[in-house]
C-alpha atoms as a PDB file:
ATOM      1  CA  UNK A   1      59.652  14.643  11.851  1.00  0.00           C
ATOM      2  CA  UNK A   2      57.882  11.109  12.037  1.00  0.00           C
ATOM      3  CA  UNK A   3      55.369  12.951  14.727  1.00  0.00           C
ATOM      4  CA  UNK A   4      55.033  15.778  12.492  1.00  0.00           C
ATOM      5  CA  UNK A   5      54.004  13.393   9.729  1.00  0.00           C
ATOM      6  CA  UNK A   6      51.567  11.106  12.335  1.00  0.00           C
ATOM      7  CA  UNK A   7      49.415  14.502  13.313  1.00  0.00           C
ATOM      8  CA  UNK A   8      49.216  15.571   9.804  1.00  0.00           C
ATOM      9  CA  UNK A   9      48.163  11.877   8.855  1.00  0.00           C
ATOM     10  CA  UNK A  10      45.599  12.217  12.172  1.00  0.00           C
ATOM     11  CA  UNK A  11      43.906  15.442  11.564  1.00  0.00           C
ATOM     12  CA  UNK A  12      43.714  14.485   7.223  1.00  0.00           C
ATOM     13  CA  UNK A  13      41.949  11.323   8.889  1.00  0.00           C
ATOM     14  CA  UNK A  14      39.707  13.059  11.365  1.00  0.00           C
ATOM     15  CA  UNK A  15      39.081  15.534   8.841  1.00  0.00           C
ATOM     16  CA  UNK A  16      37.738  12.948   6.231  1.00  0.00           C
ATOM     17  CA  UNK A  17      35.819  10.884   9.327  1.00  0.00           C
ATOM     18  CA  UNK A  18      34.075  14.288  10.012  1.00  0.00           C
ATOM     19  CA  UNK A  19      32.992  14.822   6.458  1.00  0.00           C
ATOM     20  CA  UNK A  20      31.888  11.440   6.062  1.00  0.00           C
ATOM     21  CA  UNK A  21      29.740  11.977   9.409  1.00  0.00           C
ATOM     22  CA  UNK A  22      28.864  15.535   7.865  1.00  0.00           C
ATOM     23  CA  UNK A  23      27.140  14.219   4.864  1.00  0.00           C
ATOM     24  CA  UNK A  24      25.878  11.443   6.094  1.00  0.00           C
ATOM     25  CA  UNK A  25      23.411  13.003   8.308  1.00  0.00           C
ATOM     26  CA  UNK A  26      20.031  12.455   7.717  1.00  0.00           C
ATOM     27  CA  UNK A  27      19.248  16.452   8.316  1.00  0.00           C
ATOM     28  CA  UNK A  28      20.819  16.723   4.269  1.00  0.00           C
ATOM     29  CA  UNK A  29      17.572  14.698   3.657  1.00  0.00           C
ATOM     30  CA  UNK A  30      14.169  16.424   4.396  1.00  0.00           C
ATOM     31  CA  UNK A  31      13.086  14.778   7.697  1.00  0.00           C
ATOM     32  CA  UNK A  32       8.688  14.391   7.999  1.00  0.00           C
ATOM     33  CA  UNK A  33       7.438  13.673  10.740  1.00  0.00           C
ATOM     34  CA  UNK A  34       4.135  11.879  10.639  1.00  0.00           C
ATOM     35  CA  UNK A  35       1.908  11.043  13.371  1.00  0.00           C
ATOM     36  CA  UNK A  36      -1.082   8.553  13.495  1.00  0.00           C
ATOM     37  CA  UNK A  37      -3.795   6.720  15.649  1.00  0.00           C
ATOM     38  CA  UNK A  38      -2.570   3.955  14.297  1.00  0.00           C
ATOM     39  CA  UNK A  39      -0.769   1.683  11.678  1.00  0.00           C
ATOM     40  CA  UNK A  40       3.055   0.937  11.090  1.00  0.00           C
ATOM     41  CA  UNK A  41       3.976   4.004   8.880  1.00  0.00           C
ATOM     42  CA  UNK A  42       2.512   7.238   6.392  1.00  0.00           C
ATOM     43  CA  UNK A  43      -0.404   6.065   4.582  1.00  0.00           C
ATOM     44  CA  UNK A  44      -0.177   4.533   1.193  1.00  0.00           C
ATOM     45  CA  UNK A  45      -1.818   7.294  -0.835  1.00  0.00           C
ATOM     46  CA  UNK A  46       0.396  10.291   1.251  1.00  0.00           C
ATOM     47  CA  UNK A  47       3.667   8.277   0.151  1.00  0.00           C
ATOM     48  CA  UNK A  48       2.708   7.522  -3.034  1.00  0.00           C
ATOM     49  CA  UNK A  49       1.538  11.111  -3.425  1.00  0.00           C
ATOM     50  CA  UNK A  50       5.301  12.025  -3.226  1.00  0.00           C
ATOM     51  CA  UNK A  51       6.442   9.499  -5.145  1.00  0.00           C
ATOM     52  CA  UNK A  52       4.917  10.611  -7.808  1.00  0.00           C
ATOM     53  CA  UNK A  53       5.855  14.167  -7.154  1.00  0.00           C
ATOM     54  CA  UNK A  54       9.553  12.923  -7.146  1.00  0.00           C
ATOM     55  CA  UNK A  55      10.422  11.850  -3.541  1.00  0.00           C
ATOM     56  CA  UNK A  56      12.012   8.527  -3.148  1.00  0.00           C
ATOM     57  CA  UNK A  57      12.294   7.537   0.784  1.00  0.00           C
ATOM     58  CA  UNK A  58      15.763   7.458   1.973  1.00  0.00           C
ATOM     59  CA  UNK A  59      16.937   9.238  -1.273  1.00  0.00           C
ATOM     60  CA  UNK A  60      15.723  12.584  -1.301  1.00  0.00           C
ATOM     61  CA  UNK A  61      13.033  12.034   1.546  1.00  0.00           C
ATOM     62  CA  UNK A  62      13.038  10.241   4.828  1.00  0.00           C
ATOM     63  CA  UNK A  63       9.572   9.805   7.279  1.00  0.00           C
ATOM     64  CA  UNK A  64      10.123   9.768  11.320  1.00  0.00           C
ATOM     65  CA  UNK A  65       6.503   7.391  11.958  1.00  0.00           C
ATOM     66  CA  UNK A  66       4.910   8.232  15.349  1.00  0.00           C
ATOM     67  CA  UNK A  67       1.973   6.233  16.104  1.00  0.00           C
ATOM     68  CA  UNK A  68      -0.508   6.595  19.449  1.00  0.00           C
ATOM     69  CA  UNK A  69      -1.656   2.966  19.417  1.00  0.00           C
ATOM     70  CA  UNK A  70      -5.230   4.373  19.842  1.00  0.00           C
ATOM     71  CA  UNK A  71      -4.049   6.628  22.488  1.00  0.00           C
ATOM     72  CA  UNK A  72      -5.144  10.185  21.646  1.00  0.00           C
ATOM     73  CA  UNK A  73      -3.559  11.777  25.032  1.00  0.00           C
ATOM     74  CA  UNK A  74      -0.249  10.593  23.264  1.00  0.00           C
ATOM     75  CA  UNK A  75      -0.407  13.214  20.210  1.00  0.00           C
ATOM     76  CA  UNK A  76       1.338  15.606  23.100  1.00  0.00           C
ATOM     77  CA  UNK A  77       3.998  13.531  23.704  1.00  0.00           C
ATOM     78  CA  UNK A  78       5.342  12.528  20.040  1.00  0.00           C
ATOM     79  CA  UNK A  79       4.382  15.775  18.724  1.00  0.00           C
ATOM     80  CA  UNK A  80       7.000  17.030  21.229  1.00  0.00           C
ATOM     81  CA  UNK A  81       9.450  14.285  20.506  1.00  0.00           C
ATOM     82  CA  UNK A  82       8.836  14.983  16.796  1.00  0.00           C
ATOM     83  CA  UNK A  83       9.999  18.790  17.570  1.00  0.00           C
ATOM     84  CA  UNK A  84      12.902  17.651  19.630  1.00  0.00           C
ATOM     85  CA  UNK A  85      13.840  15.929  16.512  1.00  0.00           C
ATOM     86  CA  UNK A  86      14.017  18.847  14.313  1.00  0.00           C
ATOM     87  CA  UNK A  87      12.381  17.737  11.421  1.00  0.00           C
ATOM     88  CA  UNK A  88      11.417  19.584   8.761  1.00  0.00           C
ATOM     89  CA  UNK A  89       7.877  19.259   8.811  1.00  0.00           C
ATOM     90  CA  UNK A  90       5.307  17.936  10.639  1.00  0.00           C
ATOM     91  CA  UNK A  91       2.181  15.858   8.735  1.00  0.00           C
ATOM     92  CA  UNK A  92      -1.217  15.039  11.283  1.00  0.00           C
ATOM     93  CA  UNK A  93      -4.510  14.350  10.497  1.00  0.00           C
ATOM     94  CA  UNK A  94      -7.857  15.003  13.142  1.00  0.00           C
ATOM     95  CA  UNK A  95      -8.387  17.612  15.504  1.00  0.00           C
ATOM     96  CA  UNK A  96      -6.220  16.155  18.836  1.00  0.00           C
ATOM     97  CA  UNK A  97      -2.935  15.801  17.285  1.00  0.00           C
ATOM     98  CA  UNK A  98      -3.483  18.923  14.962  1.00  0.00           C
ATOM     99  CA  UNK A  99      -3.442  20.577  17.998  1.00  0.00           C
ATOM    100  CA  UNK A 100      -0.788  18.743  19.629  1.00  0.00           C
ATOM    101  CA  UNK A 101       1.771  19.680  17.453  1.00  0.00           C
ATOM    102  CA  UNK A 102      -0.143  23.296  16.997  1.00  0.00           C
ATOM    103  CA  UNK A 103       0.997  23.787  21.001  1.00  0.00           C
ATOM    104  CA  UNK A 104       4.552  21.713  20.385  1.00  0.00           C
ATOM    105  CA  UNK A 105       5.639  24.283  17.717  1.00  0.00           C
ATOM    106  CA  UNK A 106       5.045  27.552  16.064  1.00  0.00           C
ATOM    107  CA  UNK A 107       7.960  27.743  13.618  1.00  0.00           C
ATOM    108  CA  UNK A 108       7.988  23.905  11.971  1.00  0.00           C
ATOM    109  CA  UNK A 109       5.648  23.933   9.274  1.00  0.00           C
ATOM    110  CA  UNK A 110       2.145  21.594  10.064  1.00  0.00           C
ATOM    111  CA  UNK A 111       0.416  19.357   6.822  1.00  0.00           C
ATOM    112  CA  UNK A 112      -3.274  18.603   7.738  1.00  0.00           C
ATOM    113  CA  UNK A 113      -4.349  15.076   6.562  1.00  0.00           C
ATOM    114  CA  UNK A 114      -7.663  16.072   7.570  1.00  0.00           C
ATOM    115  CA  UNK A 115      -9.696  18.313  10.174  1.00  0.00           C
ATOM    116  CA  UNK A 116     -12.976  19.276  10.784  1.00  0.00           C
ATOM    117  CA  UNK A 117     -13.106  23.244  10.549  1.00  0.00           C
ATOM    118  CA  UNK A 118      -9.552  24.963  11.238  1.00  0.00           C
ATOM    119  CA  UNK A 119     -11.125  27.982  11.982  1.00  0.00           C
ATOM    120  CA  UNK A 120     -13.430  27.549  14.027  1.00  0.00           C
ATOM    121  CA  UNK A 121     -11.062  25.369  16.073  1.00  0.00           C
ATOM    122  CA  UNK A 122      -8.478  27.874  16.090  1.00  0.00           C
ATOM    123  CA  UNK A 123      -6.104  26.167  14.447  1.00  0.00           C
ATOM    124  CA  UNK A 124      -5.726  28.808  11.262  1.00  0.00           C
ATOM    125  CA  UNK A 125      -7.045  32.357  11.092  1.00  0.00           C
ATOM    126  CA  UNK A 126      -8.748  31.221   8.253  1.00  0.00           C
ATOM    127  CA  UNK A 127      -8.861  29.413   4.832  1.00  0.00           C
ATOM    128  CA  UNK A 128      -7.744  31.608   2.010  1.00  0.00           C
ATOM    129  CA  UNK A 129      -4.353  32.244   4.243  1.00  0.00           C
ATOM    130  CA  UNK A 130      -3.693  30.438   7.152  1.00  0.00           C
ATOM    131  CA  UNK A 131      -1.186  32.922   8.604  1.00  0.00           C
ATOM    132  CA  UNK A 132       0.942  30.765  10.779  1.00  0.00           C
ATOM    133  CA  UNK A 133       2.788  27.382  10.305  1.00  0.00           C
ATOM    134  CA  UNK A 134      -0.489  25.178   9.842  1.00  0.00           C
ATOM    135  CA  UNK A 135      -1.946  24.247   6.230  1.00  0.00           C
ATOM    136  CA  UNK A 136      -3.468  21.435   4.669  1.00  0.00           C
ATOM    137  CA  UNK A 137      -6.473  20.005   4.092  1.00  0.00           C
ATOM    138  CA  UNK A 138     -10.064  20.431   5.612  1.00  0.00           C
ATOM    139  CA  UNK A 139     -13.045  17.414   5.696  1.00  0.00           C
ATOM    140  CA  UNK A 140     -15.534  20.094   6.140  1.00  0.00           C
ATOM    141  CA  UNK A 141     -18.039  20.267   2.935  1.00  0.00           C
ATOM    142  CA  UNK A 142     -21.186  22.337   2.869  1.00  0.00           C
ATOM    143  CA  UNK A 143     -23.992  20.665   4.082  1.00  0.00           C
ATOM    144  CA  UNK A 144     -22.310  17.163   4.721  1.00  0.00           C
ATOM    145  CA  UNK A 145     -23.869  16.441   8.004  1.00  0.00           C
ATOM    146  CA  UNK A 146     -27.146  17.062   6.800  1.00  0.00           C
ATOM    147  CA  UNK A 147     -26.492  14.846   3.829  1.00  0.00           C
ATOM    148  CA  UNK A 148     -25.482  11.717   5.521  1.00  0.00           C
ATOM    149  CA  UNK A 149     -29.226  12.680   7.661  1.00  0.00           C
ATOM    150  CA  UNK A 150     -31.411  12.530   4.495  1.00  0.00           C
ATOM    151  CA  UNK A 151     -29.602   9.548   3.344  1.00  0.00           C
ATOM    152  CA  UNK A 152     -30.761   7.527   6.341  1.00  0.00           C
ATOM    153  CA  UNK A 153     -34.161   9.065   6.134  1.00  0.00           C
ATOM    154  CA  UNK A 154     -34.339   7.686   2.669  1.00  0.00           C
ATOM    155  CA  UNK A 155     -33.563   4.297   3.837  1.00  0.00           C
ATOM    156  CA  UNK A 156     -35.530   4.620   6.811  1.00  0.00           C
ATOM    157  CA  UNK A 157     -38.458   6.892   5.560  1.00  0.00           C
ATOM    158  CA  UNK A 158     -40.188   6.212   9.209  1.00  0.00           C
ATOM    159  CA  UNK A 159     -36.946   7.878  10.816  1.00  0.00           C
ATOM    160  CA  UNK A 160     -38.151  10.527  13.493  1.00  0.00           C
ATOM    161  CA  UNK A 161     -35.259  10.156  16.127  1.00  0.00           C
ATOM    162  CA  UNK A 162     -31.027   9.421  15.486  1.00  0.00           C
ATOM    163  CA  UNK A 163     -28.792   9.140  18.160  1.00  0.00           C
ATOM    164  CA  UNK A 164     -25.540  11.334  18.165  1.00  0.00           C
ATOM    165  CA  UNK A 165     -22.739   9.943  19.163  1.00  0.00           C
ATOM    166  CA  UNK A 166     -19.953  12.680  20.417  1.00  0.00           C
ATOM    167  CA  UNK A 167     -17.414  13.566  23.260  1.00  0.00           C
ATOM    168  CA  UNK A 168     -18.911  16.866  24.061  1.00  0.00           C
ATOM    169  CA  UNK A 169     -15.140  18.115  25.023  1.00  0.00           C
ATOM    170  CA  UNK A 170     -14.319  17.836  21.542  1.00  0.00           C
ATOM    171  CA  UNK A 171     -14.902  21.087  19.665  1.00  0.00           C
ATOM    172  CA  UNK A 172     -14.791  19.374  16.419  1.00  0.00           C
ATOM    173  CA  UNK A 173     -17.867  17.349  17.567  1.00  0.00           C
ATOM    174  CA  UNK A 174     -19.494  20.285  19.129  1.00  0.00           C
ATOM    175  CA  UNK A 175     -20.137  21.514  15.412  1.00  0.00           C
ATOM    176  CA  UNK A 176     -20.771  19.050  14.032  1.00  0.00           C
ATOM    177  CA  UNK A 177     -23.624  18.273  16.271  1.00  0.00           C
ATOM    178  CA  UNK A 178     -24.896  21.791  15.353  1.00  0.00           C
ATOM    179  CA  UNK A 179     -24.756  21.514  11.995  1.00  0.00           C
ATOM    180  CA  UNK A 180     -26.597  17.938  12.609  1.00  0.00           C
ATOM    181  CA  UNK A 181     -29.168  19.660  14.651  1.00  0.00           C
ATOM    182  CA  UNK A 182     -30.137  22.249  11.714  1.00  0.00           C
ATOM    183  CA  UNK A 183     -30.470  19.612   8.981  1.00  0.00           C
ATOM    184  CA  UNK A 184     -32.398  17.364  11.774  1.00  0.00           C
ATOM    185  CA  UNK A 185     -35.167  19.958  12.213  1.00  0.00           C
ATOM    186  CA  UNK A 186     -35.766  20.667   8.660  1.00  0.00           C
ATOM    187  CA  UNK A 187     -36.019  16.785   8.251  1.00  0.00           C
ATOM    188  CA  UNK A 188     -38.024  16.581  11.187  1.00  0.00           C
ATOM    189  CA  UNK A 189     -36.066  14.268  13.118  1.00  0.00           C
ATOM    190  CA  UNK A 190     -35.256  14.445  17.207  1.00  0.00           C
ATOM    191  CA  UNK A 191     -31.528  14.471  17.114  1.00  0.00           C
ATOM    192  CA  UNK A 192     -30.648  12.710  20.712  1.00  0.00           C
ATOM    193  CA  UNK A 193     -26.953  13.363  22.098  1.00  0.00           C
ATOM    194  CA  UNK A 194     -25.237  10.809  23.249  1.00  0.00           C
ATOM    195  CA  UNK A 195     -22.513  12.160  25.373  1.00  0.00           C
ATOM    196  CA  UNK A 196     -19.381   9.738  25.352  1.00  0.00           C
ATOM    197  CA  UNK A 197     -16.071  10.771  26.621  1.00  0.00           C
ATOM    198  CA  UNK A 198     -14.984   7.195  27.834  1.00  0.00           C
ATOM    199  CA  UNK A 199     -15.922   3.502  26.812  1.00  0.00           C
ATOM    200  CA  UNK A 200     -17.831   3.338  29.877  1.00  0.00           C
ATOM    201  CA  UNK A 201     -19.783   5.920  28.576  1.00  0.00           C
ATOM    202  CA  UNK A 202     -20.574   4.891  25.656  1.00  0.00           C
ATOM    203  CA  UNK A 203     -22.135   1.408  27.428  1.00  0.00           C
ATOM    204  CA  UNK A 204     -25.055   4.008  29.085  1.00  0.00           C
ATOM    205  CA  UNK A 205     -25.370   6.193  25.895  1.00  0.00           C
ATOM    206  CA  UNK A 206     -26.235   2.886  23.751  1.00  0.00           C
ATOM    207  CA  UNK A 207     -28.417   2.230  26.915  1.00  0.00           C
ATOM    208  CA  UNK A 208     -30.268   5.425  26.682  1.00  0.00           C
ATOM    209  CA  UNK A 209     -30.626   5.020  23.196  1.00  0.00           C
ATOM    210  CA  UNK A 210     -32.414   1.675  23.334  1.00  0.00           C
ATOM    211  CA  UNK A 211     -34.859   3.176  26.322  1.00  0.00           C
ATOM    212  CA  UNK A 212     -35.571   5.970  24.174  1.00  0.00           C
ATOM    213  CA  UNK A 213     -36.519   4.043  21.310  1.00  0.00           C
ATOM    214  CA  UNK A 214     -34.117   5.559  19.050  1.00  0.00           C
ATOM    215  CA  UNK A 215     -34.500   4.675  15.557  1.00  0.00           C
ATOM    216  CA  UNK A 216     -30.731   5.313  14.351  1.00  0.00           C
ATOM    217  CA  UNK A 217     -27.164   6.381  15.089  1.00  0.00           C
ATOM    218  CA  UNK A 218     -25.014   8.308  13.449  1.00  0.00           C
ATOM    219  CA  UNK A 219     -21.329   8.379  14.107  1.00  0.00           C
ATOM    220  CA  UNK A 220     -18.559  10.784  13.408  1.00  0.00           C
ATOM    221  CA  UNK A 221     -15.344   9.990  12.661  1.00  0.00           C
ATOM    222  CA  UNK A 222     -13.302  10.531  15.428  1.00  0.00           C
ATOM    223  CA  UNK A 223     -15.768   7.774  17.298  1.00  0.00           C
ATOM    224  CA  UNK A 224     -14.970   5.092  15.419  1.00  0.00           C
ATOM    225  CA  UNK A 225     -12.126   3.939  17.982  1.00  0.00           C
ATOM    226  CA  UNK A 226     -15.235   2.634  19.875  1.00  0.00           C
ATOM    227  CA  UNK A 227     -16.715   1.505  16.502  1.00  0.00           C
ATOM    228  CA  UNK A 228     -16.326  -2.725  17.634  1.00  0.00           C
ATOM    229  CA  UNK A 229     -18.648  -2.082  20.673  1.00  0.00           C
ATOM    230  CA  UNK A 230     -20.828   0.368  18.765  1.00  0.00           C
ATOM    231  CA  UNK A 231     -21.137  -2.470  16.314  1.00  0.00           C
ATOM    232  CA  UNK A 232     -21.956  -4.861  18.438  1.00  0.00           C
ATOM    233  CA  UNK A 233     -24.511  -3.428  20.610  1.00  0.00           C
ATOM    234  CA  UNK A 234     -26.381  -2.213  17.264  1.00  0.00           C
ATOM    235  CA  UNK A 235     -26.554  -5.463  15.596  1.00  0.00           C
ATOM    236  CA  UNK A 236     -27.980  -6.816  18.870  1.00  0.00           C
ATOM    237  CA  UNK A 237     -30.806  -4.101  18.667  1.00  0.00           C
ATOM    238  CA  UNK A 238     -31.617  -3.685  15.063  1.00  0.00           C
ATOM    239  CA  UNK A 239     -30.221  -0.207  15.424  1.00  0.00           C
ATOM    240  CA  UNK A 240     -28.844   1.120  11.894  1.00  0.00           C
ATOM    241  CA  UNK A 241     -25.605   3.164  12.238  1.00  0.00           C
ATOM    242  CA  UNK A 242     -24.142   5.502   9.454  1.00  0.00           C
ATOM    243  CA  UNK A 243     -20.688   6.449   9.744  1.00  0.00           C
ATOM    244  CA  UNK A 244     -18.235   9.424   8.065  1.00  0.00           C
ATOM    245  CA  UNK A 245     -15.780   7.015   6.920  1.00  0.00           C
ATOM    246  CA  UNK A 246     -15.751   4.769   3.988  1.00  0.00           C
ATOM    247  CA  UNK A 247     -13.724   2.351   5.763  1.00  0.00           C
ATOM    248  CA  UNK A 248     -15.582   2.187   8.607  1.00  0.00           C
ATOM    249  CA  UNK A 249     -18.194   0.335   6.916  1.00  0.00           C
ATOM    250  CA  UNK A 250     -15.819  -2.715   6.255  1.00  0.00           C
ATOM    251  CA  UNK A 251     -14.577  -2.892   9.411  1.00  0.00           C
ATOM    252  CA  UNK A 252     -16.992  -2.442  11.697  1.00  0.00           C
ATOM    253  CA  UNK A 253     -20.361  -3.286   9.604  1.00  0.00           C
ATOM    254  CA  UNK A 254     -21.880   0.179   9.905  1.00  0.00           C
ATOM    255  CA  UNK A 255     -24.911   0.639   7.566  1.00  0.00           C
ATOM    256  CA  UNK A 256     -23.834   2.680   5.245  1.00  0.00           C
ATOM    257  CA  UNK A 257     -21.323   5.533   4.807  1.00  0.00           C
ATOM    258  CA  UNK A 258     -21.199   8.832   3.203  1.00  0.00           C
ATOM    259  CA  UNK A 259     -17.924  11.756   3.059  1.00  0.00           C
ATOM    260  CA  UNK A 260     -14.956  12.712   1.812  1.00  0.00           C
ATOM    261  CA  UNK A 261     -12.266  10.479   0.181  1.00  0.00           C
ATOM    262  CA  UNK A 262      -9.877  10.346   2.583  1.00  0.00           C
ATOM    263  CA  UNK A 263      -7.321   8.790   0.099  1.00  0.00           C
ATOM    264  CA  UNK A 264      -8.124  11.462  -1.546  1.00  0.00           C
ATOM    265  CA  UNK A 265      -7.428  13.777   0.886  1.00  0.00           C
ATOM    266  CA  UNK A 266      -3.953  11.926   2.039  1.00  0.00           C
ATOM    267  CA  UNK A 267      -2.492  12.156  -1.773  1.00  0.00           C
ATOM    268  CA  UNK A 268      -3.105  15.707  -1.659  1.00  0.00           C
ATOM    269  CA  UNK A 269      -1.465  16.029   1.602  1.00  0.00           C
ATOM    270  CA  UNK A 270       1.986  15.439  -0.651  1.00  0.00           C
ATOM    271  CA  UNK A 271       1.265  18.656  -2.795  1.00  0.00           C
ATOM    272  CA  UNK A 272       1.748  20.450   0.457  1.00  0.00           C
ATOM    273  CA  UNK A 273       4.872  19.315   1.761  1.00  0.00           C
ATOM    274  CA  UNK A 274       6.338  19.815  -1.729  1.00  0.00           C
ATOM    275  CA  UNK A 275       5.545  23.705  -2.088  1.00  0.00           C
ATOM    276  CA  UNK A 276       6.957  23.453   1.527  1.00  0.00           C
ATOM    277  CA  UNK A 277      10.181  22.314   0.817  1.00  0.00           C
ATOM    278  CA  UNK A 278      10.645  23.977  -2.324  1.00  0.00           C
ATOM    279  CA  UNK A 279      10.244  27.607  -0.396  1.00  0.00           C
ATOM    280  CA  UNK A 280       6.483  28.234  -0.023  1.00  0.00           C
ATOM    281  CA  UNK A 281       5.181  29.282   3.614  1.00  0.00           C
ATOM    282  CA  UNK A 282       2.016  27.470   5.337  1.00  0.00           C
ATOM    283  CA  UNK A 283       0.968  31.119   6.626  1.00  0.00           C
ATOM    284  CA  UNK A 284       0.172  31.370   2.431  1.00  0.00           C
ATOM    285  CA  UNK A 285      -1.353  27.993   1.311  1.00  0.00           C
ATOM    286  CA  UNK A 286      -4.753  28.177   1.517  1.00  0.00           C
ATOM    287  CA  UNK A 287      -6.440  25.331   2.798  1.00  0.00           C
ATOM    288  CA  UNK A 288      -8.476  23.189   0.650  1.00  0.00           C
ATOM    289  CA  UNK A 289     -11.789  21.455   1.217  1.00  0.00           C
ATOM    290  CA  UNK A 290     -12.900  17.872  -0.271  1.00  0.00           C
ATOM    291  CA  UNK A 291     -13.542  17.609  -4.111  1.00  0.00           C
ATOM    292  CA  UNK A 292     -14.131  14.023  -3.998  1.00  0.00           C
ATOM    293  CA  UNK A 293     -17.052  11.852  -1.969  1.00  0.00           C
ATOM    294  CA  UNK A 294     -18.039   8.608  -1.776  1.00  0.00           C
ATOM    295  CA  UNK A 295     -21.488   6.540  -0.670  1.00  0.00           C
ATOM    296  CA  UNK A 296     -20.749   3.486   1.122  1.00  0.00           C
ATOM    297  CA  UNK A 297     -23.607   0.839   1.034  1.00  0.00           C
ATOM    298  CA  UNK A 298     -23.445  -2.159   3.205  1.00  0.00           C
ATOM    299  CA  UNK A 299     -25.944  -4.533   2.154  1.00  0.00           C
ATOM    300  CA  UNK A 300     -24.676  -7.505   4.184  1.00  0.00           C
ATOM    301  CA  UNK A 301     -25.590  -5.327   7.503  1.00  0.00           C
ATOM    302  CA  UNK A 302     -29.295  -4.260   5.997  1.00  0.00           C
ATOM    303  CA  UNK A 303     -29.748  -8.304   5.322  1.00  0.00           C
ATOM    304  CA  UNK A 304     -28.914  -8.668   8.502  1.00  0.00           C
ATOM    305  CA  UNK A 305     -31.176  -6.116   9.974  1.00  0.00           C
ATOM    306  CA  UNK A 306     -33.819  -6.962   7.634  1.00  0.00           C
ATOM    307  CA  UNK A 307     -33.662  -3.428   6.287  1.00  0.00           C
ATOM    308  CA  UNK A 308     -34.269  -3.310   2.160  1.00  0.00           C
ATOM    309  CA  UNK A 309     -32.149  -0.114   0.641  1.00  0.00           C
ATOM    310  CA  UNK A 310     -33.861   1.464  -1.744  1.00  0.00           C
ATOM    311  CA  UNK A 311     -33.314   0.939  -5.585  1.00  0.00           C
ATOM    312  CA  UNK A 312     -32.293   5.064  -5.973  1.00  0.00           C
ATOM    313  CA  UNK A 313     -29.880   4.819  -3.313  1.00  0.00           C
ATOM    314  CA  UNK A 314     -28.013   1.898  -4.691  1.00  0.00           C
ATOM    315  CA  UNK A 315     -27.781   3.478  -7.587  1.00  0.00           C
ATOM    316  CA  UNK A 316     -25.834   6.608  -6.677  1.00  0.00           C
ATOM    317  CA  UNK A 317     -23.454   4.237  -4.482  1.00  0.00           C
ATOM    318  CA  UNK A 318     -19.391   4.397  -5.136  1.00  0.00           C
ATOM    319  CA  UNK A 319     -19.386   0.851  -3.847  1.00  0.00           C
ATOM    320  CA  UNK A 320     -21.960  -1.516  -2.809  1.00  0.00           C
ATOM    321  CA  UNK A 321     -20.956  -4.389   0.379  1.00  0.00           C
ATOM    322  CA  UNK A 322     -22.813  -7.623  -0.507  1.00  0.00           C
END
């Protein structure tokens, strides 16, 4: 009798330990995934996108951070580790890890922070409905290239060549170069390419730049890891850089800056994983462009360069750097 009673006691005990285990796990709690180049978890405006869309971390929502440490190559690694995980859905921004976790998984639903164009890329079939497990959000505006073009002609109304700054092995870049190269012939500006694919290349592209008497640079986004050295070597020269991101222009000087809000662009990112987890598919969220820009003046670097911006220009800036 008394081991009758101890194995009923056992398995009532085991039973309970199990349940506790059972709802414990974190699985009852949507698990995201979120990969970055850098930075020690999700960015401020993604989380507080969900907050204010209900999600409370560790209550209703919990984030698995994977970071590169300025390591693109890694995006193939943690996107896999990220799948081995199981979580519920994956959130990336830029083209690299986009496709990193495009090639880890095909049935884990994939936010876009940000990418240049999906299609073209082959990341979606295209905008109105993806058609797979990728969705999200797009940096690609009409005509944005050629807009950050004629603002450094207006500051530099001599302008006649820019230096591009790109890895030609990234398709992203590719494009964007092209779309640079239209708007730089109806300006009537030389658009040089400045091939870069390692920071030893980019020490004989600022080189060639300087020999060819280049009168600017212009530098997309997914650049700005080498944006210290850039800085530094164009400062030394006199050589005016514009840059795609806002916060580039804080940290590493650049002239001036002119794009999407990419705060903007994160918050929005939350909308997504909501419809996601309350039943909607990625294969039928259309992806959606930028509705808000900013213009990024630094006049500390144009002091510094001896460069005076004009009055119009300073006018129609978000923010002005003084």
């Amino acid at each position: 009798m008394r081991a009758k009673i101890f194995a009923l006691a056992l398995c009532v005990m085991l039973g309970a330990f199990v349940w506790s285990a059972e709802a414990q796990q974190p699985g009852k709690v949507p698990w995201i995934g979120y990969m970055a180049g850098v930075g020690s978890g999700p960015s401020a405006e993604f989380t507080q996108g969900l907050r204010d869309l209900g999600y409370v971390e560790g209550k209703n929502i919990a984030f698995v951070f994977r970071t590169t440490e300025g390591k693109n190559e890694r995006y193939f690694d943690l996107a896999a580790e990220l799948v081995h995980l199981n979580v519920d859905i994956i959130v990336v921004g830029g083209n690299t890890g986009i496709r990193a976790a495009k090639k880890a998984t095909s049935t884990i639903p994939i936010v876009m922070l940000s990418v240049g164009d999906p299609v073209a890329l082959g990341l979606v079939a295209n905008i109105a409905r993806p058609g797979a497990n990728i969705t999200g959000l797009t940096q690609m505006a009409p005509d944005l290239t050629g807009k950050r073009l004629e603002l450094l002609k207006e500051i530099l109304p001599k302008l006649k060549r820019v230096g591009f700054i790109r890895d030609p092995d990234n398709p992203g870049q590719t494009l964007r170069f092209k779309e640079a190269q239209i708007a730089a012939t109806a300006l009537g500006i030389t658009l040089q390419s400045l091939d870069v694919r390692s920071s030893g290349d980019l020490t004989i592209a600022l080189m060639a730049a300087h020999k060819e008497h280049t009168d600017a640079l212009m530098i997309p986004a997914p650049m700005t890891r080498y944006e210290k050295q850039i800085a530094h070597s164009a400062m030394k020269n006199r050589l005016p850089w514009i840059c795609d991101t806002t916060a580039s222009v804080e940290q590493s000087g650049c002239l001036g800056a002119y794009g999407p809000s990419y705060p903007d662009l994160h918050r929005r990112a939350a909308t997504y994983v909501d419809k996601i987890l309350n039943g909607a598919k990625p294969a039928d969220l259309p992806v959606e462009q930028p509705t808000k820009f900013e213009l990024v003046i630094n006049l500390k670097t144009a002091k510094q360069m001896g460069l005076t911006i004009p009055p119009n220009v300073l006018a129609r800036a978000d923010r002005v750097i003084r």
